[in-house]
N, C-alpha and C. Protein backbone atom coordinates (compact mmCIF):
# COMPACT_ATOMS: atom_id res chain seq x y z
N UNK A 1 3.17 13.52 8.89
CA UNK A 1 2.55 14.66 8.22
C UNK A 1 1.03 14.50 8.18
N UNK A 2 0.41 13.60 7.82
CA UNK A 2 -0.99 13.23 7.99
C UNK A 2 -1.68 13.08 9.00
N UNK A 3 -1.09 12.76 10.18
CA UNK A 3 -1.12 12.56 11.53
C UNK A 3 -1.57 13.92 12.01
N UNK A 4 -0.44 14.95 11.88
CA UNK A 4 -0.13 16.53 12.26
C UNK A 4 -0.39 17.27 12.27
N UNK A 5 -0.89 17.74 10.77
CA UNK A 5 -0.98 18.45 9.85
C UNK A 5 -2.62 19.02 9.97
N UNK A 6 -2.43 20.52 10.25
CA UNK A 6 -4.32 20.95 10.66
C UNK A 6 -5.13 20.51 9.52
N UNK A 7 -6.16 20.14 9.49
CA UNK A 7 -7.33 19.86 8.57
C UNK A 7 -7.62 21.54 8.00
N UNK A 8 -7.97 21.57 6.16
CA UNK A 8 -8.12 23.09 6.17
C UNK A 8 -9.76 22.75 5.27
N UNK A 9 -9.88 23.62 4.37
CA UNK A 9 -11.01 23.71 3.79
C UNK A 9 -11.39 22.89 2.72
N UNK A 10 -10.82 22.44 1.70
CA UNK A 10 -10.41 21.67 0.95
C UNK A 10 -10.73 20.72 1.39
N UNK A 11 -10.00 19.56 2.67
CA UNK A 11 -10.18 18.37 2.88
C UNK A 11 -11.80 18.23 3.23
N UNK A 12 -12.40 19.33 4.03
CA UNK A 12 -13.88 19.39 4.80
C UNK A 12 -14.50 19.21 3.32
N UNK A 13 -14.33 20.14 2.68
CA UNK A 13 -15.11 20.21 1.13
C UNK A 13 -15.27 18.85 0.74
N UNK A 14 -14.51 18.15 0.56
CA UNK A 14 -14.63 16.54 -0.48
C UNK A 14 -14.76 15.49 0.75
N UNK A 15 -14.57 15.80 1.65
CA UNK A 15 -14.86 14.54 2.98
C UNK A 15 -16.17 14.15 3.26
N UNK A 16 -16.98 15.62 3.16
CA UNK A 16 -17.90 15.62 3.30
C UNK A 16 -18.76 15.01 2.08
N UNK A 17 -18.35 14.88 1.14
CA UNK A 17 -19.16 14.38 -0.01
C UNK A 17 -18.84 13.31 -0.20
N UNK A 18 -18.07 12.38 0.49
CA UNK A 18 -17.28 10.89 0.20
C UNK A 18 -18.13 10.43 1.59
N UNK A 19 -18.33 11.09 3.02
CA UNK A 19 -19.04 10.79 3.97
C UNK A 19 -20.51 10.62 3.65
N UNK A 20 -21.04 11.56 3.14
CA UNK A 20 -22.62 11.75 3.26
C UNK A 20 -23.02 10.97 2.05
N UNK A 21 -22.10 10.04 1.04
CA UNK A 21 -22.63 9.07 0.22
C UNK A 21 -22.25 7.62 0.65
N UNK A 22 -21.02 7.47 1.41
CA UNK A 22 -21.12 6.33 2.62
C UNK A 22 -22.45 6.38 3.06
N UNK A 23 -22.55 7.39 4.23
CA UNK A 23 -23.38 7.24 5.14
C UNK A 23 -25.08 7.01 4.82
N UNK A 24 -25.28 8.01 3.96
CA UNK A 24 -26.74 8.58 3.71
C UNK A 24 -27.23 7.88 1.85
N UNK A 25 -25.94 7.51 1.15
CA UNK A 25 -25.91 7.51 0.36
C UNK A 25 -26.80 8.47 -1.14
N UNK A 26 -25.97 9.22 -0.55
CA UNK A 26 -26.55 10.63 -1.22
C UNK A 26 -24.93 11.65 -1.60
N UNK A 27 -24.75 12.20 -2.96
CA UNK A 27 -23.44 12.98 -2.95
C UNK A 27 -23.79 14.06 -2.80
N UNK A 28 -23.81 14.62 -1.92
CA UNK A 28 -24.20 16.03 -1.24
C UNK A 28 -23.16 16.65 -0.91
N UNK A 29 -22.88 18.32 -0.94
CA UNK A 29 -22.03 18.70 -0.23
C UNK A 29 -22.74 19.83 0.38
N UNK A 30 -23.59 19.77 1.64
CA UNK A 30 -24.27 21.08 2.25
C UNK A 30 -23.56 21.79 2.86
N UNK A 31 -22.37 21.49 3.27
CA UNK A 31 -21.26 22.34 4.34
C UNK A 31 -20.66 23.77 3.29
N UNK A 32 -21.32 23.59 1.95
CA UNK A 32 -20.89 24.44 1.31
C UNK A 32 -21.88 25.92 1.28
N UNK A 33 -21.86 27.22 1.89
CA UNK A 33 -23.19 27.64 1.81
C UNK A 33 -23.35 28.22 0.17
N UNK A 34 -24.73 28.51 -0.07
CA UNK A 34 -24.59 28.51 -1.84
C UNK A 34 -24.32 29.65 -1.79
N UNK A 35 -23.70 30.81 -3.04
CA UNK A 35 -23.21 32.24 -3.11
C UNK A 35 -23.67 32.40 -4.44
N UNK A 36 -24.47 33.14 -4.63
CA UNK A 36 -25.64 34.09 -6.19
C UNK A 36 -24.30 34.35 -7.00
N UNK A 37 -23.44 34.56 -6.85
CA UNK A 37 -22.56 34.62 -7.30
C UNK A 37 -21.27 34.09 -7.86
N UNK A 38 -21.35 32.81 -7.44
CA UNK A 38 -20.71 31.17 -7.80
C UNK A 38 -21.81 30.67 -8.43
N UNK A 39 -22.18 30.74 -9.36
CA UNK A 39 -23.18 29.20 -9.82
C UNK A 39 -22.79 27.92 -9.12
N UNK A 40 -21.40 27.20 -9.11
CA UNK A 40 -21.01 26.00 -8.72
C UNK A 40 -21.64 25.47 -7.36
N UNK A 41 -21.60 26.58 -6.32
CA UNK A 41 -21.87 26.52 -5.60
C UNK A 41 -23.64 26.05 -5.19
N UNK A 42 -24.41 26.46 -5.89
CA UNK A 42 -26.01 26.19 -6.16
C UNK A 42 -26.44 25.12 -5.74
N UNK A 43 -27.39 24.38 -5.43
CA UNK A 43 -28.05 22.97 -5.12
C UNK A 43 -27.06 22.24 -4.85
N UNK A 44 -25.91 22.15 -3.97
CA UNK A 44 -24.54 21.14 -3.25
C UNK A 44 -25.65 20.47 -2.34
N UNK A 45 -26.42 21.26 -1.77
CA UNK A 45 -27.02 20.23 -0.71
C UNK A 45 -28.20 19.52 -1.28
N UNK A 46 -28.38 19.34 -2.67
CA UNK A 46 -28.94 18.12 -3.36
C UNK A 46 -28.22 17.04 -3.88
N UNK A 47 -27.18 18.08 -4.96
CA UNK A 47 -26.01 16.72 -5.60
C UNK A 47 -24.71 17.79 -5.96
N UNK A 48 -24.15 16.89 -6.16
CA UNK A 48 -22.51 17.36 -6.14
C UNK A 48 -22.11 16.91 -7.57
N UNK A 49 -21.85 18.28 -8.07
CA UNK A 49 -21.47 18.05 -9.76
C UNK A 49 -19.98 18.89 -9.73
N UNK A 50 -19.89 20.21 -9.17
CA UNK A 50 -18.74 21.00 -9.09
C UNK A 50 -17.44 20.23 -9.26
N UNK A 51 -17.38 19.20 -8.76
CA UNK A 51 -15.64 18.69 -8.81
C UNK A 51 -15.95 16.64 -9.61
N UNK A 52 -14.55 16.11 -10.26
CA UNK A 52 -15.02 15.08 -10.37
C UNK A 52 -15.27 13.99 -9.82
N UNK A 53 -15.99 12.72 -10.39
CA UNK A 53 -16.66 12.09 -9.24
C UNK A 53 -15.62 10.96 -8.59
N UNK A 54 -14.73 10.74 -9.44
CA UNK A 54 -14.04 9.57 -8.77
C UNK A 54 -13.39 9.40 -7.46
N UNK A 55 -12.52 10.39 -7.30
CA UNK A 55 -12.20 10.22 -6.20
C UNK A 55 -12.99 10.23 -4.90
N UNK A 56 -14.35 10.98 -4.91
CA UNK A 56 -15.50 11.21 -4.15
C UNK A 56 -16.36 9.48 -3.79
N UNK A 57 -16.32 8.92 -5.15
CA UNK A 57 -16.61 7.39 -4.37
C UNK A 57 -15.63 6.48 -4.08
N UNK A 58 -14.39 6.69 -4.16
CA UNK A 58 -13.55 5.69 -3.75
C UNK A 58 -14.08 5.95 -2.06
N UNK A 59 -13.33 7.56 -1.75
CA UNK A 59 -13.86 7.73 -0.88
C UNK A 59 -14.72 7.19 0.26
N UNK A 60 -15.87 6.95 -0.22
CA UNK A 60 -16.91 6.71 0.30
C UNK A 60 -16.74 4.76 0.04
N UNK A 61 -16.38 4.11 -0.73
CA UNK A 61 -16.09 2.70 -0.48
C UNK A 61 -15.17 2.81 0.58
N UNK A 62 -13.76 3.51 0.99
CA UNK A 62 -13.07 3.25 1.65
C UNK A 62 -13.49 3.64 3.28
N UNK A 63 -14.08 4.39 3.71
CA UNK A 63 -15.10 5.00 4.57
C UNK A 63 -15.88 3.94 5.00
N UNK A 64 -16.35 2.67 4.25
CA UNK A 64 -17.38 1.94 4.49
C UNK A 64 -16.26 0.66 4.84
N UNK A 65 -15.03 0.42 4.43
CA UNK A 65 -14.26 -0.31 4.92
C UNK A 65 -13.70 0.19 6.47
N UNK A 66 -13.04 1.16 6.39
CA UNK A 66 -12.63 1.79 7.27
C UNK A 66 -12.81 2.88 8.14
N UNK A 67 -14.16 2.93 8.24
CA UNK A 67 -14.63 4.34 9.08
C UNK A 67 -14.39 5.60 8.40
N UNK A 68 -14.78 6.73 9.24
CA UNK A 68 -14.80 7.84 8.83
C UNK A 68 -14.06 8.30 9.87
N UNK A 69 -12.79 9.24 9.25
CA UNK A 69 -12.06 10.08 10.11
C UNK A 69 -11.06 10.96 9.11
N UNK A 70 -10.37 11.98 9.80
CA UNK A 70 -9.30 12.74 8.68
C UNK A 70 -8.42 12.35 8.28
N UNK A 71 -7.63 11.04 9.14
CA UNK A 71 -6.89 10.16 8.87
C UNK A 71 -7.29 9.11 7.87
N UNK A 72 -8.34 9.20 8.00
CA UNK A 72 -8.88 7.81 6.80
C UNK A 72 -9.29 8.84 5.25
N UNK A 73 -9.25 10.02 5.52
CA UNK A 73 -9.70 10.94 4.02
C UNK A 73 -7.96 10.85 4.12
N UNK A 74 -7.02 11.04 4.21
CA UNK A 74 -5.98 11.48 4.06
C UNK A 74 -4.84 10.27 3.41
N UNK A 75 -5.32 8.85 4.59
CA UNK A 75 -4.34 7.79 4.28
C UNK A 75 -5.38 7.38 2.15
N UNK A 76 -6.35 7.75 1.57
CA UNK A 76 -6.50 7.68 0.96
C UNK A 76 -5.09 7.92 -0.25
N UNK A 77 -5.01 9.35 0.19
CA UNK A 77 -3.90 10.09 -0.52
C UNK A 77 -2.78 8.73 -0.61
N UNK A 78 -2.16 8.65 0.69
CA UNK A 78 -0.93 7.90 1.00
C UNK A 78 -1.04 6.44 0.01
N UNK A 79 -2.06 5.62 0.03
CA UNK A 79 -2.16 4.82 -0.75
C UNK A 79 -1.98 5.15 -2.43
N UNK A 80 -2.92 6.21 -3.08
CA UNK A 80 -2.02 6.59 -3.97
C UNK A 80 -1.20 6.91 -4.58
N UNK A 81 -0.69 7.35 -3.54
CA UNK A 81 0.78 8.31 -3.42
C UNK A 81 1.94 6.75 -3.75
N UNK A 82 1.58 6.03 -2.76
CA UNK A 82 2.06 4.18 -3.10
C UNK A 82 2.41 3.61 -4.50
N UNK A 83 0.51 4.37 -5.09
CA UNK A 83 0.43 4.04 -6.64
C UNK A 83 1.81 4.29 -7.67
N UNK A 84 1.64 5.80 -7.08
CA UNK A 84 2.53 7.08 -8.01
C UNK A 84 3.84 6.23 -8.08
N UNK A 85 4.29 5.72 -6.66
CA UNK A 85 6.15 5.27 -6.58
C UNK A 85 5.91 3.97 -7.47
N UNK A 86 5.23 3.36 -7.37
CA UNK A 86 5.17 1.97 -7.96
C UNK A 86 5.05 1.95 -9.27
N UNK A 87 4.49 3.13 -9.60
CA UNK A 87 4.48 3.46 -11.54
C UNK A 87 5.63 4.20 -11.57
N UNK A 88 6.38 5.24 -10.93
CA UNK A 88 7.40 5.86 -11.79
C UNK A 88 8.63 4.37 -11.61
N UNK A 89 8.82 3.71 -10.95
CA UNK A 89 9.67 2.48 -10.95
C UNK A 89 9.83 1.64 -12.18
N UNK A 90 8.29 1.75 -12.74
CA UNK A 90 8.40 0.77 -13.77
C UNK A 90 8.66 1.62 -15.14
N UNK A 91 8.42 2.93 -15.16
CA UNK A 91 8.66 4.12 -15.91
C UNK A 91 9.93 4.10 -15.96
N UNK A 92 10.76 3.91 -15.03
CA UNK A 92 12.19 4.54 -15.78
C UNK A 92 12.73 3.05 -15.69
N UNK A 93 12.05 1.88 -15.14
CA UNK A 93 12.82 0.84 -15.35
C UNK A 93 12.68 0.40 -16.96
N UNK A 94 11.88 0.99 -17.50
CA UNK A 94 11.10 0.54 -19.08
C UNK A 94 12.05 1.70 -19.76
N UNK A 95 12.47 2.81 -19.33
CA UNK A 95 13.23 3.40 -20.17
C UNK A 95 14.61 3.61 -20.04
N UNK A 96 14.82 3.02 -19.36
CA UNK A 96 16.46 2.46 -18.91
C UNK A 96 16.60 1.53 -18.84
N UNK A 97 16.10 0.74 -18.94
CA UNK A 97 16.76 -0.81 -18.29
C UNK A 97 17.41 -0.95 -17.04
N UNK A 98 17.33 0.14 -15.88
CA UNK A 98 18.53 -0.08 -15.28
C UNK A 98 17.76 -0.28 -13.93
N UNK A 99 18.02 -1.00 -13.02
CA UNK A 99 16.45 -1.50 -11.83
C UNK A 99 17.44 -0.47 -10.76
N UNK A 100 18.42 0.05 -10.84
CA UNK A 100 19.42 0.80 -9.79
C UNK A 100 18.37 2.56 -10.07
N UNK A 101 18.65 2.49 -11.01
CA UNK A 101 18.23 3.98 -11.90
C UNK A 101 16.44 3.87 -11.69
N UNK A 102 15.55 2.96 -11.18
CA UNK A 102 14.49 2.84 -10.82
C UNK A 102 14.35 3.15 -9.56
N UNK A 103 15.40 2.22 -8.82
CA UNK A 103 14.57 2.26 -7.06
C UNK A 103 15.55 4.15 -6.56
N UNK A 104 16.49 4.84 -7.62
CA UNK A 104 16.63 5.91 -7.34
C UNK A 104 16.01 7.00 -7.35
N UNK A 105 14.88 7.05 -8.44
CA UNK A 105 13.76 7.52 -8.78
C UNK A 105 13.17 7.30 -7.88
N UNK A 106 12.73 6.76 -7.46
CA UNK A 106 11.68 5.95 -6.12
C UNK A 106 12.01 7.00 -4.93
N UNK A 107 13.33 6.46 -4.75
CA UNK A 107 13.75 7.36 -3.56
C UNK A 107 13.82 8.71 -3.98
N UNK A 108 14.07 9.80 -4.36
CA UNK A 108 13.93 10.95 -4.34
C UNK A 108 12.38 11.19 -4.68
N UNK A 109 11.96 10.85 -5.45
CA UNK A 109 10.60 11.54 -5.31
C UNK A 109 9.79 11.09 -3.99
N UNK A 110 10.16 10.05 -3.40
CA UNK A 110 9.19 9.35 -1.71
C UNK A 110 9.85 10.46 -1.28
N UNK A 111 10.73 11.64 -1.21
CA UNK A 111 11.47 11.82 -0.28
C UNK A 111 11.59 13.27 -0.08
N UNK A 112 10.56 14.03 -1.62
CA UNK A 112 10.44 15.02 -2.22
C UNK A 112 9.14 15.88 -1.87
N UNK A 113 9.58 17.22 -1.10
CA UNK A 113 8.15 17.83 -0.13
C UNK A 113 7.27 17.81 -0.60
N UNK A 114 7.28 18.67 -1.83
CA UNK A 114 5.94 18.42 -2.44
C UNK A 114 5.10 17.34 -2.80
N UNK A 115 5.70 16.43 -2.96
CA UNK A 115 5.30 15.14 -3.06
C UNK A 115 4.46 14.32 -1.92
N UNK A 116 5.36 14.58 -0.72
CA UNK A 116 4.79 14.43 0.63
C UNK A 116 3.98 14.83 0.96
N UNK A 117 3.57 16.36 0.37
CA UNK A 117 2.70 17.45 0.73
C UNK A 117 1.29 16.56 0.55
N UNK A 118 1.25 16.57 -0.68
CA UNK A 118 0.28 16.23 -1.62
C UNK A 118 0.11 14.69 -1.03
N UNK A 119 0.47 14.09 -0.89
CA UNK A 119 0.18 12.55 -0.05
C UNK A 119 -0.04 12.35 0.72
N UNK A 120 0.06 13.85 1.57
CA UNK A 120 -0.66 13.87 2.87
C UNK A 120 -1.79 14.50 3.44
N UNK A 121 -2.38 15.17 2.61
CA UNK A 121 -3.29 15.79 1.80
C UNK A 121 -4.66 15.04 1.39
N UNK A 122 -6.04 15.55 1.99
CA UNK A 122 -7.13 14.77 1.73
C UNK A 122 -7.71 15.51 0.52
N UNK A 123 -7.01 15.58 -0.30
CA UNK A 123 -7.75 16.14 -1.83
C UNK A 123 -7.60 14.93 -3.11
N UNK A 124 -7.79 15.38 -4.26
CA UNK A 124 -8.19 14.27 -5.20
C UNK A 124 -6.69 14.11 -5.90
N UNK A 125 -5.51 15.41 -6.26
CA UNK A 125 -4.70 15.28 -6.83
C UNK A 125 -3.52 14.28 -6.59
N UNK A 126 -3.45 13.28 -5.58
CA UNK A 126 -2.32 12.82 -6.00
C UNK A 126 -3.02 10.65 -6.42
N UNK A 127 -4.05 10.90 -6.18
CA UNK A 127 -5.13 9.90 -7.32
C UNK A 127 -4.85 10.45 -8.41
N UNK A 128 -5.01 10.91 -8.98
CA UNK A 128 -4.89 11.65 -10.17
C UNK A 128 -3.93 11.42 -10.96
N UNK A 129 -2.82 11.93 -10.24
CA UNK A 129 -1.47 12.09 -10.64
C UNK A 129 -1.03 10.17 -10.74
N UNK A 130 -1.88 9.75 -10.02
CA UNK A 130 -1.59 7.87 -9.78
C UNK A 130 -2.15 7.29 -10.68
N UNK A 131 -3.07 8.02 -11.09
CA UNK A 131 -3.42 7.00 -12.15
C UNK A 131 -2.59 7.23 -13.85
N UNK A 132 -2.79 8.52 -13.67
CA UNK A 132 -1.70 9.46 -14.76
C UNK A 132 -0.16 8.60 -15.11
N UNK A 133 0.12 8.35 -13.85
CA UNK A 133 2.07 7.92 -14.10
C UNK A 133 1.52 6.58 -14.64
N UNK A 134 0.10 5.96 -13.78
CA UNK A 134 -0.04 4.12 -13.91
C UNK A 134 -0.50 4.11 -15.88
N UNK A 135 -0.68 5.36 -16.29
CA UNK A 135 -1.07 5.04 -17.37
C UNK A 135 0.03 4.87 -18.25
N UNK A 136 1.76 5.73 -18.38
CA UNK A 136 2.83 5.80 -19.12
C UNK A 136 2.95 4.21 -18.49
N UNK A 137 2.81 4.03 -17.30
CA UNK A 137 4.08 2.97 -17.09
C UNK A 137 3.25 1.79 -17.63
N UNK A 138 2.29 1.73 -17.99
CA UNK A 138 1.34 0.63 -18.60
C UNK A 138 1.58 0.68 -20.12
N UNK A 139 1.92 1.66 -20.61
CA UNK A 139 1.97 1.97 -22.04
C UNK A 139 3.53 1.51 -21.96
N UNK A 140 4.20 1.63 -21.39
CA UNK A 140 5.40 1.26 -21.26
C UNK A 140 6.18 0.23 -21.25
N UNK A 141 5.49 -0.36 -20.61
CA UNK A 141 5.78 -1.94 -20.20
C UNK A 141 4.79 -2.72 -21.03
N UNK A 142 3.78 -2.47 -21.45
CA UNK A 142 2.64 -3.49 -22.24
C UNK A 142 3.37 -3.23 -23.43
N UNK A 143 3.83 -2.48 -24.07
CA UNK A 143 4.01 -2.00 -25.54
C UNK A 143 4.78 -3.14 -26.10
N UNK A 144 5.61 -3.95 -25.28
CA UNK A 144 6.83 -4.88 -26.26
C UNK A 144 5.59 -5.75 -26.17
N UNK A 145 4.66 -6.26 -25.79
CA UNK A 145 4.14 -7.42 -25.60
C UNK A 145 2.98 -7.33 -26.74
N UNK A 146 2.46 -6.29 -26.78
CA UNK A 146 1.01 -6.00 -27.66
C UNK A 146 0.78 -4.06 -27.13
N UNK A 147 0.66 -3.60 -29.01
CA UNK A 147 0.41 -2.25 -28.85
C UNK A 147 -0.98 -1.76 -28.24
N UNK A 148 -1.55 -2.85 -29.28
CA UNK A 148 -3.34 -2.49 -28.81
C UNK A 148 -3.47 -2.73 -27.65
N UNK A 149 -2.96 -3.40 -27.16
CA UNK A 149 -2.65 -3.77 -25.31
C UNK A 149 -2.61 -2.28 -24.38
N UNK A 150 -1.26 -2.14 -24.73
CA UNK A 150 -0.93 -0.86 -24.23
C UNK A 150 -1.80 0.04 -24.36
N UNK A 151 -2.19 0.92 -25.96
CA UNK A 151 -2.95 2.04 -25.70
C UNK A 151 -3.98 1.42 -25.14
N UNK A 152 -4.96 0.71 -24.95
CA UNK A 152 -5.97 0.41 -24.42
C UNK A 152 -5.79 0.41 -23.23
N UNK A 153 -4.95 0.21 -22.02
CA UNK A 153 -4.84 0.14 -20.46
C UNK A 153 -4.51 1.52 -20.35
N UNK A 154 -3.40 2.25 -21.02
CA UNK A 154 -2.94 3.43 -20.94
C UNK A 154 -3.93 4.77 -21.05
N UNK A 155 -5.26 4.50 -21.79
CA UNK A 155 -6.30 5.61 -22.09
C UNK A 155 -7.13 4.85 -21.37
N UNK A 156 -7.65 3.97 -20.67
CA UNK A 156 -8.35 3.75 -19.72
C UNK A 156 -8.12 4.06 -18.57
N UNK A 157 -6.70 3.76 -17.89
CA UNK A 157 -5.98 4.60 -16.84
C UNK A 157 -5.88 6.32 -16.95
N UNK A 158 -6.39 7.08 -18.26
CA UNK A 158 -5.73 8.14 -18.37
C UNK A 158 -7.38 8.83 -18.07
N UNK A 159 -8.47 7.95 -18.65
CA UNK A 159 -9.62 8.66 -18.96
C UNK A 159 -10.30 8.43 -17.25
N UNK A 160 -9.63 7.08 -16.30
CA UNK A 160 -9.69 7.31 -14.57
C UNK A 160 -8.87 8.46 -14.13
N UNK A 161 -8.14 9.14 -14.72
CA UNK A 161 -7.07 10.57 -14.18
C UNK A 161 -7.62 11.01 -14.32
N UNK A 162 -8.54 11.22 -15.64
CA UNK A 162 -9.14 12.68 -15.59
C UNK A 162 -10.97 12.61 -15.15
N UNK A 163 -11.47 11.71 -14.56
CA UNK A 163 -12.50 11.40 -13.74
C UNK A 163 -12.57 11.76 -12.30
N UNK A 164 -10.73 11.70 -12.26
CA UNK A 164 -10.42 12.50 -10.99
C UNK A 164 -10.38 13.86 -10.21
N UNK A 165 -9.87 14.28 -11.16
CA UNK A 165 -9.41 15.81 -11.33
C UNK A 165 -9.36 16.29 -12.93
N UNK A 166 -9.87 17.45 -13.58
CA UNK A 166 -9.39 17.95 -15.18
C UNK A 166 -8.33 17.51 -15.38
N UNK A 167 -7.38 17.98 -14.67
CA UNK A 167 -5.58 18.46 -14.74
C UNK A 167 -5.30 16.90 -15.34
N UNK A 168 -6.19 15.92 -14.84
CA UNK A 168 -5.30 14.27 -15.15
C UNK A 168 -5.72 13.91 -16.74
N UNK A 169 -6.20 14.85 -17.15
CA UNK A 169 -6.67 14.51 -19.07
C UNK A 169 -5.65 14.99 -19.50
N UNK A 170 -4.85 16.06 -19.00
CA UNK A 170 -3.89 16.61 -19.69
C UNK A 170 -2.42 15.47 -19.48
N UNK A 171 -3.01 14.85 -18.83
CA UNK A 171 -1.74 13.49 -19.33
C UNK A 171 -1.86 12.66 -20.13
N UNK A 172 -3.46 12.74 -20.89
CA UNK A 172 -2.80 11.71 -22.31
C UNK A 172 -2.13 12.49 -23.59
N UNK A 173 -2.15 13.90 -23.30
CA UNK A 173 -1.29 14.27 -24.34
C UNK A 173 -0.06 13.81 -23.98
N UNK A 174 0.55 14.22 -22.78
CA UNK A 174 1.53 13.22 -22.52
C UNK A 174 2.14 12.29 -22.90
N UNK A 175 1.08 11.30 -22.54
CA UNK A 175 0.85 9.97 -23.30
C UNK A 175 1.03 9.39 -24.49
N UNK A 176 0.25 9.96 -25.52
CA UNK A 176 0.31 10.20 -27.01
C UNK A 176 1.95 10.79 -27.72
N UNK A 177 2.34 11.87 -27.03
CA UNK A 177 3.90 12.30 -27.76
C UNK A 177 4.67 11.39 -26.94
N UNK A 178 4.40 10.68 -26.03
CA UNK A 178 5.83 9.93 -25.67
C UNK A 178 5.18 8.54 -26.71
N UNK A 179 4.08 8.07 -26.24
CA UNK A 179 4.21 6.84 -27.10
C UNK A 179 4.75 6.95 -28.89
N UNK A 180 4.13 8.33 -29.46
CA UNK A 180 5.14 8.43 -31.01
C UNK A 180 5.72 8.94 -30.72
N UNK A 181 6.67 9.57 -29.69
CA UNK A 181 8.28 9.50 -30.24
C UNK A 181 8.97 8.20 -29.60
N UNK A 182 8.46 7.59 -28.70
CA UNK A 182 9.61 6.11 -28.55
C UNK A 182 9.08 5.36 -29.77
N UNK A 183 8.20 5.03 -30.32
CA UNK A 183 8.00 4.23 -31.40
C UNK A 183 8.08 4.56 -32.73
N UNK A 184 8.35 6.21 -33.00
CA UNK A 184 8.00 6.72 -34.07
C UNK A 184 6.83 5.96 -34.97
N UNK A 185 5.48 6.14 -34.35
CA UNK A 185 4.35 5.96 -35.02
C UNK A 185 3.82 7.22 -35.54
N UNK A 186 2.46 7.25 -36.43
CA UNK A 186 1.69 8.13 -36.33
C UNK A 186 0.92 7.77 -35.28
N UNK A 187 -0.24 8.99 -35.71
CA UNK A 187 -1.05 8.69 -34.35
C UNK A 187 -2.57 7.90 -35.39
N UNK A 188 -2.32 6.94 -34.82
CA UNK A 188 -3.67 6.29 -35.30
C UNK A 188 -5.44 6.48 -34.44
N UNK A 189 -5.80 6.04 -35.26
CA UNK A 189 -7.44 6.55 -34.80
C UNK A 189 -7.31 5.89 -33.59
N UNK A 190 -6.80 4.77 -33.22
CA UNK A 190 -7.28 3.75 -31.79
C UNK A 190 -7.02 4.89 -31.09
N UNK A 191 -5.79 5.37 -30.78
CA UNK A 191 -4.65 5.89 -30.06
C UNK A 191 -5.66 7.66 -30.05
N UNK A 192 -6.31 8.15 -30.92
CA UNK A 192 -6.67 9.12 -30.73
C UNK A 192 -8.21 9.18 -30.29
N UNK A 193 -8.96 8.35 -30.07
CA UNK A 193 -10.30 8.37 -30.01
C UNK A 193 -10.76 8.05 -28.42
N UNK A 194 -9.43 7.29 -27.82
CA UNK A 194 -9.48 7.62 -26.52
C UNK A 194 -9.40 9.40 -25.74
N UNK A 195 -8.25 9.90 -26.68
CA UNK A 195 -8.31 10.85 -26.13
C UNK A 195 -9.67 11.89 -26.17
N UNK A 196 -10.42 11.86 -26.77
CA UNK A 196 -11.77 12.87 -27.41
C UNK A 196 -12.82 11.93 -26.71
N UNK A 197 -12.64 10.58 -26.07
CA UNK A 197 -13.56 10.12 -24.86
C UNK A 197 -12.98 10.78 -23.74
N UNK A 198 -12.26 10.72 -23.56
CA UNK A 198 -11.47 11.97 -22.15
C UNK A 198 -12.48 12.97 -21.90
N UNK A 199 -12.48 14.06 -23.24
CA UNK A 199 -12.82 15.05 -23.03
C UNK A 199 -14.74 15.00 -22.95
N UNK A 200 -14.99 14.25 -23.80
CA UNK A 200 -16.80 14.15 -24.04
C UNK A 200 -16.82 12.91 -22.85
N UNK A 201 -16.46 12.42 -21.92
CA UNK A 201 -17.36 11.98 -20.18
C UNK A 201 -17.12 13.17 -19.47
N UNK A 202 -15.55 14.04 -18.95
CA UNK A 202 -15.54 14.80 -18.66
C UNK A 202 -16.75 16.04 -18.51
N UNK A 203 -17.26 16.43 -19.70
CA UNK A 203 -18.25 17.09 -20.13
C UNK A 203 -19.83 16.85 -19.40
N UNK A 204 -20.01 15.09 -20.31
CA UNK A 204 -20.94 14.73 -19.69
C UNK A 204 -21.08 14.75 -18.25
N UNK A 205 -20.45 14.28 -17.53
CA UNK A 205 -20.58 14.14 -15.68
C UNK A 205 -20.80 15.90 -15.36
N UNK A 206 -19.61 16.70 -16.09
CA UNK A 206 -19.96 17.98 -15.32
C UNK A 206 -21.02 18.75 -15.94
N UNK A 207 -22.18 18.15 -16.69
CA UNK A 207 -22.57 18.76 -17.44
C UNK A 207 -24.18 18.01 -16.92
């Protein structure tokens, strides 16, 4: 699918801004022309604020390992996509106990189009979504050992989701109702003050 699959607008959009800070080291996106009528669109060919930054410098580290090509914006995806199976494994192995009922999970979602879609795909969402699952299954598995453990990896992983893409902040609510209802806690200040850093870097970077 990554191999195959035509390059569309989307991938050019963020390739180009993971390339031209490899290369030039500058986050530019000029391939964008500006429109009086998009603000977002405005000064791209100075700096790139419109979308978030993370996935844009992995990007560009991995580019400097491995060249520049559509295959190399794309196998990005695939490696996260890696992430995603390797956290829902430990996700349902932490809420089942059952390592059968894990590697089944595994297999249907590796195996699941949309899933594929998106992994094959040179955009930011399935980083996103990788760091998102890496954050339950961290909260998940750290929790018998040390709480403060857990929320602390779990809102650090959650506040890299949403550095990625918006959509990945909306997984520490997530986060937050699964961790009090498996524990029946309240929600304590630790546990909530990550989430309101989510939203105020978010802000800051696009702001």
């Amino acid at each position: 699918m990554a191999l195959r699959r035509a390059p569309w607008c989307d991938e050019a959009w963020f390739a180009c801004a993971g390339f031209n800070l490899a290369a030039h080291g500058k986050l530019i996106t000029p391939v964008i022309a500006p429109a009086p009528d998009d603000p977002k669109t405005l000064g791209l060919g100075l700096h790139t604020y419109w979308v978030m930054p993370l996935h844009l410098l992995f990007q560009a580290g991995w580019y400097k390992l491995f060249g520049f090509s559509l295959f190399a914006l794309r196998s990005v995806s695939i490696l996260w996509g890696l992430v995603a199976l390797w956290s829902w494994f430990w996700i349902m192995r932490a809420l089942t106990g059952e390592t059968p009922i894990a590697v089944l999970t595994v297999a249907l979602l590796g195996t699941d189009f949309v899933f594929i879609m998106r992994a094959a795909a040179g955009r930011m969402d399935m980083m996103s979504a990788a760091l998102g699952y890496a954050a339950l299954a961290a909260y998940l598995v750290l929790g018998n050992r040390s709480l403060n453990l857990a929320v602390f990896s779990a809102h650090s992983l959650v506040v890299l989701s949403g550095l990625t893409h918006p959509n990945g902040g909306l997984l520490s609510f997530a986060g937050r109702n699964l961790s009090r209802t498996l524990r029946r806690q309240p929600a304590y200040f630790i546990e909530l003050f990550p989430l309101n850093l989510v939203g105020r870097i978010q802000a800051w970077v696009a702001g």
